[in-house]
Protein backbone atom coordinates (compact mmCIF):
# COMPACT_ATOMS: atom_id res chain seq x y z
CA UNK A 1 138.03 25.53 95.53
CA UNK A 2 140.52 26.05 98.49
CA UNK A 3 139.42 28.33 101.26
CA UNK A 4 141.47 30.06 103.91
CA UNK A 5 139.44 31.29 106.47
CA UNK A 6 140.77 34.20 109.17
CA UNK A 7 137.78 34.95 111.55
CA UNK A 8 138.72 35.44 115.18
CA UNK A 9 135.34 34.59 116.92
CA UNK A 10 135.67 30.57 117.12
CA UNK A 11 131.80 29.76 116.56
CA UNK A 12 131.28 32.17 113.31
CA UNK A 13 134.98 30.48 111.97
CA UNK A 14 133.80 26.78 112.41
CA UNK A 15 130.36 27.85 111.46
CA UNK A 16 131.84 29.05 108.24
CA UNK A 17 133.90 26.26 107.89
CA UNK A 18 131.35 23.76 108.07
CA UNK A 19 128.87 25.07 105.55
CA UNK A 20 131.49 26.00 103.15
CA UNK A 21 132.95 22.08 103.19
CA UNK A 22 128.85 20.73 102.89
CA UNK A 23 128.87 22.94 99.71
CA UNK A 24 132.22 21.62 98.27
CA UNK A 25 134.56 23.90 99.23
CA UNK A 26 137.92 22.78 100.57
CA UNK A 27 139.12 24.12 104.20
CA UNK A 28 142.96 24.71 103.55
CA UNK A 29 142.71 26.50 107.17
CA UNK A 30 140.66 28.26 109.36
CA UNK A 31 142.69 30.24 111.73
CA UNK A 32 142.25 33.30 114.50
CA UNK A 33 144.89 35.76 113.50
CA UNK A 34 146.39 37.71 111.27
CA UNK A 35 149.80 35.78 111.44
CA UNK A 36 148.71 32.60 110.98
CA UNK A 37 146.70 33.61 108.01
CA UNK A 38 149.92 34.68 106.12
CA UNK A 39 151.05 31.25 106.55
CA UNK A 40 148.83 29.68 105.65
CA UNK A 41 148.20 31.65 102.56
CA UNK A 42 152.23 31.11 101.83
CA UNK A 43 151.53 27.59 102.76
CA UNK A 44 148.33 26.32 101.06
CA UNK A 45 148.34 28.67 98.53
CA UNK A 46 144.43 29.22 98.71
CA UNK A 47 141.55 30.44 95.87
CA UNK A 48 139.84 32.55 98.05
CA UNK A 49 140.40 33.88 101.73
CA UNK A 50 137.53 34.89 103.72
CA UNK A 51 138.86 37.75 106.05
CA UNK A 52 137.22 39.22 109.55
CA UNK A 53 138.37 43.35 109.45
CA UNK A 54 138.60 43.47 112.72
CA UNK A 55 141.22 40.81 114.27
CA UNK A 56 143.44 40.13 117.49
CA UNK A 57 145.66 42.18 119.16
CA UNK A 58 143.90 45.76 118.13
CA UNK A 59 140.47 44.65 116.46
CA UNK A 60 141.18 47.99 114.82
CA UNK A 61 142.17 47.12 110.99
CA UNK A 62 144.35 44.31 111.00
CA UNK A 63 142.37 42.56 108.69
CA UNK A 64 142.52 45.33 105.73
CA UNK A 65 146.51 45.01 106.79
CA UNK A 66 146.41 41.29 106.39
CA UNK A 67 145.16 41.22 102.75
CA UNK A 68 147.83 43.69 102.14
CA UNK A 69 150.27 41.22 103.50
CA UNK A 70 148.41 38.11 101.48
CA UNK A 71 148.29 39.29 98.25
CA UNK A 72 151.71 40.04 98.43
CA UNK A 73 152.56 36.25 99.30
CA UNK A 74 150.32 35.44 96.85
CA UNK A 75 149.52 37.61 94.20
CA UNK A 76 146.13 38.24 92.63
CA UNK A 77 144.99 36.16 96.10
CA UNK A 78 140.75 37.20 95.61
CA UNK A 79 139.26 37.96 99.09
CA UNK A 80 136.19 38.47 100.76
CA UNK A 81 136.51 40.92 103.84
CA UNK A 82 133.94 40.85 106.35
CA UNK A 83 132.65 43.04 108.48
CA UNK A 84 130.31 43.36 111.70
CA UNK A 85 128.99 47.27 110.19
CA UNK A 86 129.62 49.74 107.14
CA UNK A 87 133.20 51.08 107.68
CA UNK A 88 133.91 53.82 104.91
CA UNK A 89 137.82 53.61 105.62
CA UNK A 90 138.22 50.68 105.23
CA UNK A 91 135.96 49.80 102.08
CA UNK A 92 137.95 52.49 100.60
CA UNK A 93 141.70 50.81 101.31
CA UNK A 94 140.47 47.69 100.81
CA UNK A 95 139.86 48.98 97.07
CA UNK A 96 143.47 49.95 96.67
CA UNK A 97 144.59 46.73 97.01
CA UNK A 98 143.37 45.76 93.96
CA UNK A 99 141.09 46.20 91.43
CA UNK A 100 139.63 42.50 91.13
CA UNK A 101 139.08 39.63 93.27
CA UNK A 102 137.48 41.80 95.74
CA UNK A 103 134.72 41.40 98.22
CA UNK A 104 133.19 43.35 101.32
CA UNK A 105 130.70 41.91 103.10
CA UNK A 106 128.63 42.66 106.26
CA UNK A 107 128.77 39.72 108.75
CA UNK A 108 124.77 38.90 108.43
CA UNK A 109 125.05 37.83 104.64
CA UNK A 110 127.03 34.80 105.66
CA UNK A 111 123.32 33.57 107.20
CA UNK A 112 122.43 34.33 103.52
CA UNK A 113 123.93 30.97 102.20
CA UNK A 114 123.26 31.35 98.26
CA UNK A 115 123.93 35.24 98.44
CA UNK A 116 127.23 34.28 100.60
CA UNK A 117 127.98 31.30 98.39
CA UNK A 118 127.72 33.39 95.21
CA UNK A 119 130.09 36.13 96.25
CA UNK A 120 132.54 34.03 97.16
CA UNK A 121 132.52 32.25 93.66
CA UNK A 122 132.16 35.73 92.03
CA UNK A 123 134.93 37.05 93.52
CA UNK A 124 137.41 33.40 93.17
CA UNK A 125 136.47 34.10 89.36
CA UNK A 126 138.53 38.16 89.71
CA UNK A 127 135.09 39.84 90.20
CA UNK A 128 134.34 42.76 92.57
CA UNK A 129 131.94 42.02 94.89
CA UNK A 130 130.44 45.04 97.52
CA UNK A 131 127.52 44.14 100.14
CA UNK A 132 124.46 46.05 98.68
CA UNK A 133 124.07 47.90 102.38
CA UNK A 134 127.25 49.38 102.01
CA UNK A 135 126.87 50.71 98.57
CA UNK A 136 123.50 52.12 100.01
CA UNK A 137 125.46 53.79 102.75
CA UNK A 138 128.57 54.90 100.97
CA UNK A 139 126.01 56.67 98.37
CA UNK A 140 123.90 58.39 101.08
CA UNK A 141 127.20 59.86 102.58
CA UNK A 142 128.83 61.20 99.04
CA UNK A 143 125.31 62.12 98.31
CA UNK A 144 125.13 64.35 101.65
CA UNK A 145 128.89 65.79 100.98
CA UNK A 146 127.96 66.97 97.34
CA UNK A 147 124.67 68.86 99.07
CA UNK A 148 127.04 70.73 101.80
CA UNK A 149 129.66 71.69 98.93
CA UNK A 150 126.72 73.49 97.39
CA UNK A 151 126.64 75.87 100.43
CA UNK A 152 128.35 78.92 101.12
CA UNK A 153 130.35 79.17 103.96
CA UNK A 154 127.79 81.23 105.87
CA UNK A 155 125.56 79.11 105.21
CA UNK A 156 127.51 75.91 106.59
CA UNK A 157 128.37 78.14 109.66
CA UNK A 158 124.27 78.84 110.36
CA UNK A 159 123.84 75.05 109.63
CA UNK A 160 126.05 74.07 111.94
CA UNK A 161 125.04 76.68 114.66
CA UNK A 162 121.19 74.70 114.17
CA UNK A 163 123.08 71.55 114.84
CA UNK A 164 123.94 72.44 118.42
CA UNK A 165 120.43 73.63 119.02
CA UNK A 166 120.85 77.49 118.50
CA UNK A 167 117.23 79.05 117.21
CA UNK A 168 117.57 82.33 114.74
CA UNK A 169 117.90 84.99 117.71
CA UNK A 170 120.71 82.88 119.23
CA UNK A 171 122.37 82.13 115.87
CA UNK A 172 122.34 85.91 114.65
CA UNK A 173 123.88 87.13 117.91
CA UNK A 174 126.93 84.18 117.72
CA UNK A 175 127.32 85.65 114.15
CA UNK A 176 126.87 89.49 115.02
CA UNK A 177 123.87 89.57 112.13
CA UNK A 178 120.96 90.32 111.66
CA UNK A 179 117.71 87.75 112.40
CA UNK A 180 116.41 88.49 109.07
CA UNK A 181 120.07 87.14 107.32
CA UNK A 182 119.92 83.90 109.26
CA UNK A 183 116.30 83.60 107.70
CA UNK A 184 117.76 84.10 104.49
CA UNK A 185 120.58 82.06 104.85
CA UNK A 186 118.45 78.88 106.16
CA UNK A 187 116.03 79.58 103.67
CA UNK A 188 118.89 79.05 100.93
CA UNK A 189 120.08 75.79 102.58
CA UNK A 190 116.50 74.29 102.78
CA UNK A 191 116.04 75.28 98.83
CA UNK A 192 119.96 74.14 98.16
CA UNK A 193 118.94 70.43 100.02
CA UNK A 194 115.21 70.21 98.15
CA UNK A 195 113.53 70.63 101.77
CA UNK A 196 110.22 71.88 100.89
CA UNK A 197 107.68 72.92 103.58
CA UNK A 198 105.18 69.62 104.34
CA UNK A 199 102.84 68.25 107.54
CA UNK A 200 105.33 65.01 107.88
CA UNK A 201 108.50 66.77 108.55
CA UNK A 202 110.50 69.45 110.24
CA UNK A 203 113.22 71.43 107.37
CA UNK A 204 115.44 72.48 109.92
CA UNK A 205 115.91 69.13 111.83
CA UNK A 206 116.00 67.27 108.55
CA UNK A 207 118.91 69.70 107.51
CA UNK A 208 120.68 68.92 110.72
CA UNK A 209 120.34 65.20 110.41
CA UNK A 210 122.15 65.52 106.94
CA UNK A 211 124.79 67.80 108.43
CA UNK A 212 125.45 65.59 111.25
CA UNK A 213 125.65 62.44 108.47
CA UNK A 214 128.03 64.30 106.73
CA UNK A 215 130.25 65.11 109.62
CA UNK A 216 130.23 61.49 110.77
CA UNK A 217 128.20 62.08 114.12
């Protein structure tokens, strides 16, 4: 199986390199950046490219650009992405490109030779391939959206009041209500996010936690 590699830290490229020709992969290239991937993808016509996200001059998404740019050298071209951390975005576009020979990884599986190893197979043979940790994550977040769409738009405004520390008095006043309709209104978001009273945690910071992970912060 050919392999293009695009990874622009040199150690983690060679590294790569190295264990992927002991298993019986072929190098076509390993390169550093985006433009010398496309050539050598137009070139060597590779199986498989194994693709760092974030690559010289930006380090923003070049990488998600660059398979773009690949599979339209090379069409159907599977790739593995990887990344250093779960980046929503970009699992998300990187989906769009295709429907099948598709992989996202997190950076730490490649120390995971056989679970490395297999994706990379997996996804040369058209499968879709998406690090278990980001699954995980992605699921937590829509999770957390679907709970906020269940509140009412008081309600998101008291929860987000909490969020920048504000207690009841504090939040009634901002609001011009009442302290007894903020207590009714957090009462409804702890019973609309299954927050029941318990000695091991505090409802209201565990309701700001999953505001702020919806929000991004």
């Amino acid at each position: 199986m050919r392999v293009v590699i695009a990874e622009d830290d040199a150690l983690l490229r060679e590294g790569m390199a190295a264990l992927l020709r002991d298993e019986g992969f072929e190098i076509a290239a390993a390169v550093g950046e985006v433009d010398a991937l496309v050539e050598a993808v137009a070139e060597h016509r590779p199986d498989i490219a194994v693709i760092d996200v974030r690559m010289p001059p930006t380090y923003t998404d070049e990488g998600i650009r660059a398979v773009v740019r690949a599979r339209g050298i090379c069409e159907g071209l599977p790739v593995v992405v990887l990344s250093a951390w779960v980046e929503q975005s970009f699992v998300t576009e990187l989906m769009e490109s295709g429907t099948s020979g598709i992989g996202y990884l997190l950076k730490e599986r490649v120390g995971r030779v056989e679970q490395f190893l297999d994706t990379l197979r997996r996804v040369a043979e058209g499968e879709t391939a998406i690090d278990p940790e980001v699954v995980a994550q992605l699921f937590v977040r829509k999770h957390t959206d679907d709970l906020l769409s269940l509140l009412s738009p008081r309600e998101r405004e008291v929860l987000a009041l909490m969020a920048e520390g504000l207690g009841n008095g504090a939040i009634a006043e901002r609001m011009t209500v009442t302290e007894g309709a903020v207590h009714k209104h957090i009462r409804n978001i702890f019973g609309k996010f299954d927050l029941v009273p318990d000695d091991r945690s505090d409802r209201r910071v565990a309701a700001v936690l999953r505001y702020l992970n919806a929000i991004g912060q």
